[in-house]
Protein backbone atom coordinates (compact mmCIF):
# COMPACT_ATOMS: atom_id res chain seq x y z
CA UNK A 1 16.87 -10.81 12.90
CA UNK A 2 14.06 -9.90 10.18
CA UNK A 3 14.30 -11.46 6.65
CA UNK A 4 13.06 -9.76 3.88
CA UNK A 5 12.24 -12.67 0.52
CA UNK A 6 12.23 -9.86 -2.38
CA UNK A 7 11.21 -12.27 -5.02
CA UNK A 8 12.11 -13.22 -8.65
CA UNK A 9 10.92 -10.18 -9.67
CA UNK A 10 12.85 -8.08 -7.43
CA UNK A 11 16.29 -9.02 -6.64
CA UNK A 12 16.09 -12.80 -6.62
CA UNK A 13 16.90 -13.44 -3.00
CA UNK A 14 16.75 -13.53 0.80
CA UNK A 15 18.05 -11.06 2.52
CA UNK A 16 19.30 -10.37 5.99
CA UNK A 17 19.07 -6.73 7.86
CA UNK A 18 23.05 -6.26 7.75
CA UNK A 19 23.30 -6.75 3.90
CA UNK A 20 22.56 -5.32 1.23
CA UNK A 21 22.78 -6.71 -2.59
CA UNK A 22 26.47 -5.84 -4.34
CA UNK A 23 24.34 -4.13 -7.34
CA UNK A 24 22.11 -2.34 -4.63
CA UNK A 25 22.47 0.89 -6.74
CA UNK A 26 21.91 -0.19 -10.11
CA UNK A 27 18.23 -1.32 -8.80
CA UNK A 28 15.02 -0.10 -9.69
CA UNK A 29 14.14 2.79 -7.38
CA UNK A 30 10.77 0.98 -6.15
CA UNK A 31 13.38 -2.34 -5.55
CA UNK A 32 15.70 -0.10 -3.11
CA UNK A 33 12.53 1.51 -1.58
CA UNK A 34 11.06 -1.90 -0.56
CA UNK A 35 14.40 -2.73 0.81
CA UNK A 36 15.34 0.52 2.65
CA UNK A 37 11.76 0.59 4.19
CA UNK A 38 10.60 -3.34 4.77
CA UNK A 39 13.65 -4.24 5.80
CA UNK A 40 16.62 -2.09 7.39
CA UNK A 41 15.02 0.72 8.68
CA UNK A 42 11.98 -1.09 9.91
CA UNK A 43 14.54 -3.46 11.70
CA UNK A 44 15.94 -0.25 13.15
CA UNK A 45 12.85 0.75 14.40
CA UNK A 46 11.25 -2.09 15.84
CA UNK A 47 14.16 -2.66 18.35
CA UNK A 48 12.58 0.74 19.59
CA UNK A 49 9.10 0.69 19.37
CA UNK A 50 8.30 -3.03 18.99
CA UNK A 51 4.44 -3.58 17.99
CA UNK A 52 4.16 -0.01 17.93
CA UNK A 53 6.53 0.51 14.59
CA UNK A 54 4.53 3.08 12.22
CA UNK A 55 5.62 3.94 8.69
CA UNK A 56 4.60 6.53 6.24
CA UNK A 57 1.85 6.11 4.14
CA UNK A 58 -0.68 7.98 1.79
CA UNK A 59 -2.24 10.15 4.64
CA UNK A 60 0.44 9.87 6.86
CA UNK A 61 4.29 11.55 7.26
CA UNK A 62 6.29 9.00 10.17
CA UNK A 63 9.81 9.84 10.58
CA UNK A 64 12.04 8.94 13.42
CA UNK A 65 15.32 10.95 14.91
CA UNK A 66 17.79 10.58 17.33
CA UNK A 67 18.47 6.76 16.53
CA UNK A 68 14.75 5.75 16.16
CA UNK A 69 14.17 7.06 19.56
CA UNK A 70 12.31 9.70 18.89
CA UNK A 71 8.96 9.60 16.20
CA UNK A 72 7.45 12.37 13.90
CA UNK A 73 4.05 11.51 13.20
CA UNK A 74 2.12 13.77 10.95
CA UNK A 75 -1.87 13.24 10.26
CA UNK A 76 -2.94 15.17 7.13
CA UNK A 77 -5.80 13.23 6.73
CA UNK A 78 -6.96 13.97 10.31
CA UNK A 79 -4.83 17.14 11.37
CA UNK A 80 -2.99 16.11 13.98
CA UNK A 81 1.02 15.36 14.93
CA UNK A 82 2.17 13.79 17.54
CA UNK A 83 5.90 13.86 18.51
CA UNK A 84 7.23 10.98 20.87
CA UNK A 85 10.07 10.01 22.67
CA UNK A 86 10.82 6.43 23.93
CA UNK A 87 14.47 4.96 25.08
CA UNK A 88 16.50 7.45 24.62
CA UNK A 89 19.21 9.24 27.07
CA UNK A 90 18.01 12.85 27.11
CA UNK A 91 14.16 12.31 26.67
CA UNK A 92 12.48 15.97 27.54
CA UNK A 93 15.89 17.43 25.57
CA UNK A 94 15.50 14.69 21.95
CA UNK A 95 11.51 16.15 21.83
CA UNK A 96 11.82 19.38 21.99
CA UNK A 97 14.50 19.19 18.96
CA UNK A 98 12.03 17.17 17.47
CA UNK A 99 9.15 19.64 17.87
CA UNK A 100 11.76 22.74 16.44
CA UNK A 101 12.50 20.47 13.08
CA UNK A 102 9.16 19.07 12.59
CA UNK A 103 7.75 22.98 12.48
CA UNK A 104 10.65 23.81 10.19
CA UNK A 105 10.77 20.41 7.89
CA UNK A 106 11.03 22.14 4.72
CA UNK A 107 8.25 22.41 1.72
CA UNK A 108 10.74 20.25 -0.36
CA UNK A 109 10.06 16.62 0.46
CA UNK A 110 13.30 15.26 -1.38
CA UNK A 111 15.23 17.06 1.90
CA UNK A 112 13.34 14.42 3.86
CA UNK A 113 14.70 11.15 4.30
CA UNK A 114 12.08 8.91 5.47
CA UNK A 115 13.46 5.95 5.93
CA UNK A 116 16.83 6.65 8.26
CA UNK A 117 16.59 8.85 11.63
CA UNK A 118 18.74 11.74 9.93
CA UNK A 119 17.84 15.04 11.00
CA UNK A 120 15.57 16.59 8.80
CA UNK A 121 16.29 19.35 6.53
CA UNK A 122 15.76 23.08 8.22
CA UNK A 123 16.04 25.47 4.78
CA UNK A 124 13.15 26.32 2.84
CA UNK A 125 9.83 27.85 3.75
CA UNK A 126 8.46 24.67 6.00
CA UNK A 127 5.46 22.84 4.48
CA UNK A 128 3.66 23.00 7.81
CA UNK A 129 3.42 26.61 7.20
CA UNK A 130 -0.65 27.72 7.38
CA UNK A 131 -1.25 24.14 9.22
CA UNK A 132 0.14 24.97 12.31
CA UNK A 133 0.08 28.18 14.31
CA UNK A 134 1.32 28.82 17.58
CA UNK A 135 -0.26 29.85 20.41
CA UNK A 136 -0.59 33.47 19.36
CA UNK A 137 -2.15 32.22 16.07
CA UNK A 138 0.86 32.88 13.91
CA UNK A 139 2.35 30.50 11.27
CA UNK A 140 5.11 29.29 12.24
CA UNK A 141 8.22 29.92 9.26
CA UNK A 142 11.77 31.24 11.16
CA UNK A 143 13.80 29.55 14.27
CA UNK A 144 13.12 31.66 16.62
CA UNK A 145 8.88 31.21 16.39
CA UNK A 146 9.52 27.32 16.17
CA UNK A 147 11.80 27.75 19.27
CA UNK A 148 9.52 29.23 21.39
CA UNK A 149 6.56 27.46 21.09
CA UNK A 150 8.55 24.17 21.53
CA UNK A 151 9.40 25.49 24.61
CA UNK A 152 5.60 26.59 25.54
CA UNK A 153 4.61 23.16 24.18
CA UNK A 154 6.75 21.79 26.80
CA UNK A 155 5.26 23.71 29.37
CA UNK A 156 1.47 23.53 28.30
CA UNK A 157 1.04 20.18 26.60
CA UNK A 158 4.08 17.77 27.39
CA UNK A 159 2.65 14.20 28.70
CA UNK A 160 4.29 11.19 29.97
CA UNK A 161 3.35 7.57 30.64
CA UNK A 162 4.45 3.88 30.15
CA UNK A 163 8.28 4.88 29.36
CA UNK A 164 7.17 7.53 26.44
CA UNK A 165 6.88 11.31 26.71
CA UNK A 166 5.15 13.17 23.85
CA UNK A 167 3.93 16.39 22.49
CA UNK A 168 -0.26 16.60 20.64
CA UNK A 169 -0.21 19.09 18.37
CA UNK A 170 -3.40 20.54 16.18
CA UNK A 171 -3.54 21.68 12.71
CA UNK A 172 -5.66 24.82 12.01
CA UNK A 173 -9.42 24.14 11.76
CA UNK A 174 -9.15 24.37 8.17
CA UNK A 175 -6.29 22.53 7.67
CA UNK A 176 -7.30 20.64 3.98
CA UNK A 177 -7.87 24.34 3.06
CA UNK A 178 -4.94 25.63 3.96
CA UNK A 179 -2.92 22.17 2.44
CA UNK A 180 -5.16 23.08 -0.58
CA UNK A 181 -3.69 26.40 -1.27
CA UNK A 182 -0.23 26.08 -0.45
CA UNK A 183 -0.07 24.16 -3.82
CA UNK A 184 -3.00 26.06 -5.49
CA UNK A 185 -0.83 28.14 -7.76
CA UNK A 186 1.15 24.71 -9.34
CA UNK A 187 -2.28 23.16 -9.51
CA UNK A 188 -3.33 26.23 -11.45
CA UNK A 189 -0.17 26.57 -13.42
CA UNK A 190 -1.20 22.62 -14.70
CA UNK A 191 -4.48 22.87 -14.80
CA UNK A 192 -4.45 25.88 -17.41
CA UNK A 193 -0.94 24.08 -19.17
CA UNK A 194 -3.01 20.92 -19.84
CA UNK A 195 -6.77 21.69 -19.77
CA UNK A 196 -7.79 20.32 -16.95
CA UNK A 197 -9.82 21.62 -14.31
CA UNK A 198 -8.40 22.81 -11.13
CA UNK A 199 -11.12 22.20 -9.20
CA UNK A 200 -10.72 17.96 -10.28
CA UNK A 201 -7.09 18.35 -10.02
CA UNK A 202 -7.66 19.35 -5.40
CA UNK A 203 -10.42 17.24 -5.18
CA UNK A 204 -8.01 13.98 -6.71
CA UNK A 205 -5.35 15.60 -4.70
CA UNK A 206 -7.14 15.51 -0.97
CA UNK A 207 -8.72 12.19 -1.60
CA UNK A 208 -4.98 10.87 -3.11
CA UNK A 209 -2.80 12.10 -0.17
CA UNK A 210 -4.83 15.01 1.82
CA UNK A 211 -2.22 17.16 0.98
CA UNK A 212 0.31 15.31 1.79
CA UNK A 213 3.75 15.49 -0.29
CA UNK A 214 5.38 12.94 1.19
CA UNK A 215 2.66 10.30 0.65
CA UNK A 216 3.58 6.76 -0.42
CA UNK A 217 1.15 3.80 -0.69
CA UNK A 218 1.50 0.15 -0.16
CA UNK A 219 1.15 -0.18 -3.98
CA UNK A 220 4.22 2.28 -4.71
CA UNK A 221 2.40 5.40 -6.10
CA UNK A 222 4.27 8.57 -4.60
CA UNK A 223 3.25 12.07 -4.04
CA UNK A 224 0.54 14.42 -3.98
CA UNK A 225 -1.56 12.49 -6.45
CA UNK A 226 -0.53 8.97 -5.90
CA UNK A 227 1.28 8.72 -9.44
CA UNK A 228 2.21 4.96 -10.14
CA UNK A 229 5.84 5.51 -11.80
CA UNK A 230 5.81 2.80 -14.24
CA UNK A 231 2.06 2.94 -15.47
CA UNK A 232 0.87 6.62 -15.13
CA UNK A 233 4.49 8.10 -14.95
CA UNK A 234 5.59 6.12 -18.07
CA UNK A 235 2.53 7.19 -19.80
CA UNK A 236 3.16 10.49 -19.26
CA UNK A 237 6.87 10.63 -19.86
CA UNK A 238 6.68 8.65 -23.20
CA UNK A 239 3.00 10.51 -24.85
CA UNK A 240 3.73 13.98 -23.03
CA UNK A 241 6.92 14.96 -23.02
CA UNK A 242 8.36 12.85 -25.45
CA UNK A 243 11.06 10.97 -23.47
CA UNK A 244 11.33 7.28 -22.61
CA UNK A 245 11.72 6.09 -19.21
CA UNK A 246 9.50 6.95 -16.18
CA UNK A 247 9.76 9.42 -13.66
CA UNK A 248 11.99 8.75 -10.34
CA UNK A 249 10.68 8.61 -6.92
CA UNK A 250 12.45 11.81 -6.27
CA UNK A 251 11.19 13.14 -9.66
CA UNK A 252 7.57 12.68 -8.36
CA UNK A 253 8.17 13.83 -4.36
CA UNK A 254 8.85 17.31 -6.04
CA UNK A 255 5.29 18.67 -5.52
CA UNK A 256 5.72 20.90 -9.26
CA UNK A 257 6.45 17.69 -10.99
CA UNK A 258 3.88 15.16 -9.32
CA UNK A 259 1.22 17.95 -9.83
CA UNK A 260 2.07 18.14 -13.70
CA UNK A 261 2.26 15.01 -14.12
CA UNK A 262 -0.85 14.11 -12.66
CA UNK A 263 -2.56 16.96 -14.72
CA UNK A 264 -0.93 15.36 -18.06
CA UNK A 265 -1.92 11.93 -17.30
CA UNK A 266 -5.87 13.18 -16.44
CA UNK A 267 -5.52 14.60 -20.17
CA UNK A 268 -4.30 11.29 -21.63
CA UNK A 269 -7.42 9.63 -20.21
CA UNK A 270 -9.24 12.42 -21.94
CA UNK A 271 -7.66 12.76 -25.09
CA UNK A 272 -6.65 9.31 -25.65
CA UNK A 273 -8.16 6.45 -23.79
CA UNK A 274 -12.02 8.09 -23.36
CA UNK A 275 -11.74 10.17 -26.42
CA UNK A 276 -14.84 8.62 -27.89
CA UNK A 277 -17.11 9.54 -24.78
CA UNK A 278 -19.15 12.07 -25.94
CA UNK A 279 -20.76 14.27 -22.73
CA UNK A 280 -17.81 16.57 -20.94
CA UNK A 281 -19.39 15.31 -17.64
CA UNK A 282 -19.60 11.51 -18.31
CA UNK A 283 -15.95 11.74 -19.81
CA UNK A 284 -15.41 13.15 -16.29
CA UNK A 285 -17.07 10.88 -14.33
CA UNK A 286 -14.90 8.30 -16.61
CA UNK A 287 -11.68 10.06 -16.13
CA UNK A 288 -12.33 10.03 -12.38
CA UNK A 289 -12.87 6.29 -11.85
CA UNK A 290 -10.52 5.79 -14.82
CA UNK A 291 -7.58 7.59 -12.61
CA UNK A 292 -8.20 5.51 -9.75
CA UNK A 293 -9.25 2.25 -11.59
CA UNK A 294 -8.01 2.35 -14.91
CA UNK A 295 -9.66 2.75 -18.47
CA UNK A 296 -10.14 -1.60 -18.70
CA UNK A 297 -12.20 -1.73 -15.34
CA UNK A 298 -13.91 1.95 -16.20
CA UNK A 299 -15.17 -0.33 -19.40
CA UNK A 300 -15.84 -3.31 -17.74
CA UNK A 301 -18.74 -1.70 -15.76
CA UNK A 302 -20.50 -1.20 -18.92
CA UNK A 303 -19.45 -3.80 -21.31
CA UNK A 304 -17.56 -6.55 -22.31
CA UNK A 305 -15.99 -4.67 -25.21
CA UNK A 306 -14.44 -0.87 -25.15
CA UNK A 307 -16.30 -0.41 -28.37
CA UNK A 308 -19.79 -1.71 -26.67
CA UNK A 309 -18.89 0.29 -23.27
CA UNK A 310 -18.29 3.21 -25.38
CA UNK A 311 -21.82 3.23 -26.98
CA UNK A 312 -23.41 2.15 -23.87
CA UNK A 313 -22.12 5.31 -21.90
CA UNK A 314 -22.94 7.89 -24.80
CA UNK A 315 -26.62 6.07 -25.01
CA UNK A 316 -26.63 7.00 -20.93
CA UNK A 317 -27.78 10.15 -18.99
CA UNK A 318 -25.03 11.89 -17.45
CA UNK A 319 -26.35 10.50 -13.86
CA UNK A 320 -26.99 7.29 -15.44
CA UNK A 321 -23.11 6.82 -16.12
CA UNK A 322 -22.62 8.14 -12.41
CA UNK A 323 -24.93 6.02 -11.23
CA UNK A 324 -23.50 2.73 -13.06
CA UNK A 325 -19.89 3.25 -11.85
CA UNK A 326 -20.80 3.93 -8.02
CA UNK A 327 -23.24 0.65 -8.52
CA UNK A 328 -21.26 -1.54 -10.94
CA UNK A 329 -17.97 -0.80 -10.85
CA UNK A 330 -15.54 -3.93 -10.22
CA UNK A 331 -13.62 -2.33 -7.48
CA UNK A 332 -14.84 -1.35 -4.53
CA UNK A 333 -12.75 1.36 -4.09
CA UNK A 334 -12.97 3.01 -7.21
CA UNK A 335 -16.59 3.41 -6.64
CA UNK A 336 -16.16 5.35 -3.63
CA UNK A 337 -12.91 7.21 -5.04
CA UNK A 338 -15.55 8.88 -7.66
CA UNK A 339 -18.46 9.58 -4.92
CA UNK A 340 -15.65 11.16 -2.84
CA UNK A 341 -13.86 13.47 -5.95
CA UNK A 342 -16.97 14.44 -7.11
CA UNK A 343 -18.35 15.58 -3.55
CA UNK A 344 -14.67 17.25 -2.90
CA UNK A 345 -14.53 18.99 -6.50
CA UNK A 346 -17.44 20.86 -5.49
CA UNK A 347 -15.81 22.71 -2.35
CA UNK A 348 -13.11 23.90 -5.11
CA UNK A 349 -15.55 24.71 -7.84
CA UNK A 350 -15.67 28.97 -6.95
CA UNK A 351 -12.11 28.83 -5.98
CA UNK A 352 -10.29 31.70 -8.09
């Protein structure tokens, strides 16, 4: 039996994978989401697959069906799903009602419950729709399409081996693209709301999550563009619309919200934190590592002061500030994040 040690900071306690705290729903969201995931529905699915356990993560949709015998795995960052079967009593019959719901899984990832083998929702226009086609090239959006191809799927592509039978299947060529415009008119709805441009809004959104609305990282940020509820989502809440609180994890799985949220916080950073950056490209460069990083590291590369950073960066070239954050930076990551944005935001630059 798994144990799960929350912490001081969570609940307070040990807990065991048949219990569950008597004040379970008056918990932080994040609190229930560490205890749902890391603890009885990973126990659920480990008596299955063992080493082999997958969850969901920023680039990557896992959910499992038919009692945790049966795995959804969806690769936006690579464009690929795989649907498996392992254990169960009706093998060939449990994947082939997998393949039909993961081609329908609705657009809305709130009808998704990740962390339970619950069917998944079937209403809605799927968000698959423009990644996958089926064999006759055709997307893939009512029953009786899905239907079919699961059934030539079975025929054409069904392997077996070591107790498992599963299904490949390919996204389009140009699946970021397509990912990229299935939520081009929210991004431009947000974009034009908050003054932002669209082209940084994709570029944050395919390095964030690839397109994925489901994503979830190991730090907690959910969504399309990785918004962190209780630092970015409180900002926003509390400066932009003029609420207190911070958004839900359902709140921010609802692509429309995550989207405008992430569009209002990339305006706090410019109106508010990196207001005194003078240069619209160096306050973007900023913004960019700022979004991944935050505003104290973004200053740290340059100074030991925000007021010396400040005069530093508007003293710099516009490549110079580039330059310094890729080099400098403290974090690793965020110097890539902004090499990787900025090569991305290109690509999106002529979209109309």
């Amino acid at each position: 039996m798994r144990w799960l040690c929350i912490g001081m900071l969570l609940i307070g306690s040990c807990l065991r994978a048949a219990e569950l705290p008597e004040n379970f729903e008056q918990l932080d969201e994040d609190v229930q989401a560490v205890i749902l995931e890391y603890l009885f529905f990973s126990e659920q699915a480990d008596q299955v697959w063992g080493e082999d356990f997958a969850a969901s993560d920023r680039y990557r949709m896992v959910k499992y069906l038919d009692n945790y015998h049966t795995r959804v795995m969806i690769d936006f960052a690579a464009g690929r799903i795989r649907i498996e079967q392992r254990g169960g009593e009706q093998p060939v019959q449990a994947l082939r009602q997998a393949i039909v719901a993961t081609l329908l899984t609705p657009a809305d990832p709130n009808q998704v419950d990740l962390y339970t083998a619950t069917d998944m929702g079937l209403t809605g226009k799927p968000f698959l729709a423009g990644r996958v086609t089926d064999y006759d090239g055709k997307d893939i959006l009512f029953p009786w399409r899905a239907n079919r191809f699961a059934d030539e799927l079975m025929q054409r592509a069904l392997k077996r081996g070591q107790g498992r039978y599963w299904v490949d299947i390919p996204m389009v060529s140009n699946y970021l693209h397509a990912g990229a415009r299935q939520y081009w008119p929210l991004v431009q709805a947000a974009a034009q709301k908050y003054q932002v441009s669209s082209a940084l809004m994709l570029a944050i959104m395919e390095t964030e999550s690839s397109f994925n609305p489901m994503a979830v990282s190991p730090v907690r940020a959910y969504g399309l563009m990785q918004i962190m509820r209780k630092t970015a989502g409180r900002d926003v809440f509390e400066r932009v619309y003029r609420r207190s609180g911070m958004p839900s994890r359902r709140y921010l799985f609802n692509p429309a919200n995550n989207i405008d949220v992430g569009a209002a916080y990339l305006s706090i950073l410019r109106d508010i934190y990196l207001k005194d950056i003078r240069g619209w490209r160096k306050r973007q460069y900023s913004m960019i590592a700022s979004y991944n990083g935050g505003a104290g590291n973004l200053f740290k590369t340059f100074a030991s002061s925000r007021k010396r950073a400040i005069a530093r960066i508007n003293a710099m070239s516009d490549q110079q500030v580039y330059n310094t954050i890729v080099r400098h930076h403290p974090a690793a990551e965020t110097r890539r994040y902004l090499q990787k944005v900025t090569q991305k935001q290109q690509k999106y630059s002529a979209w109309k």
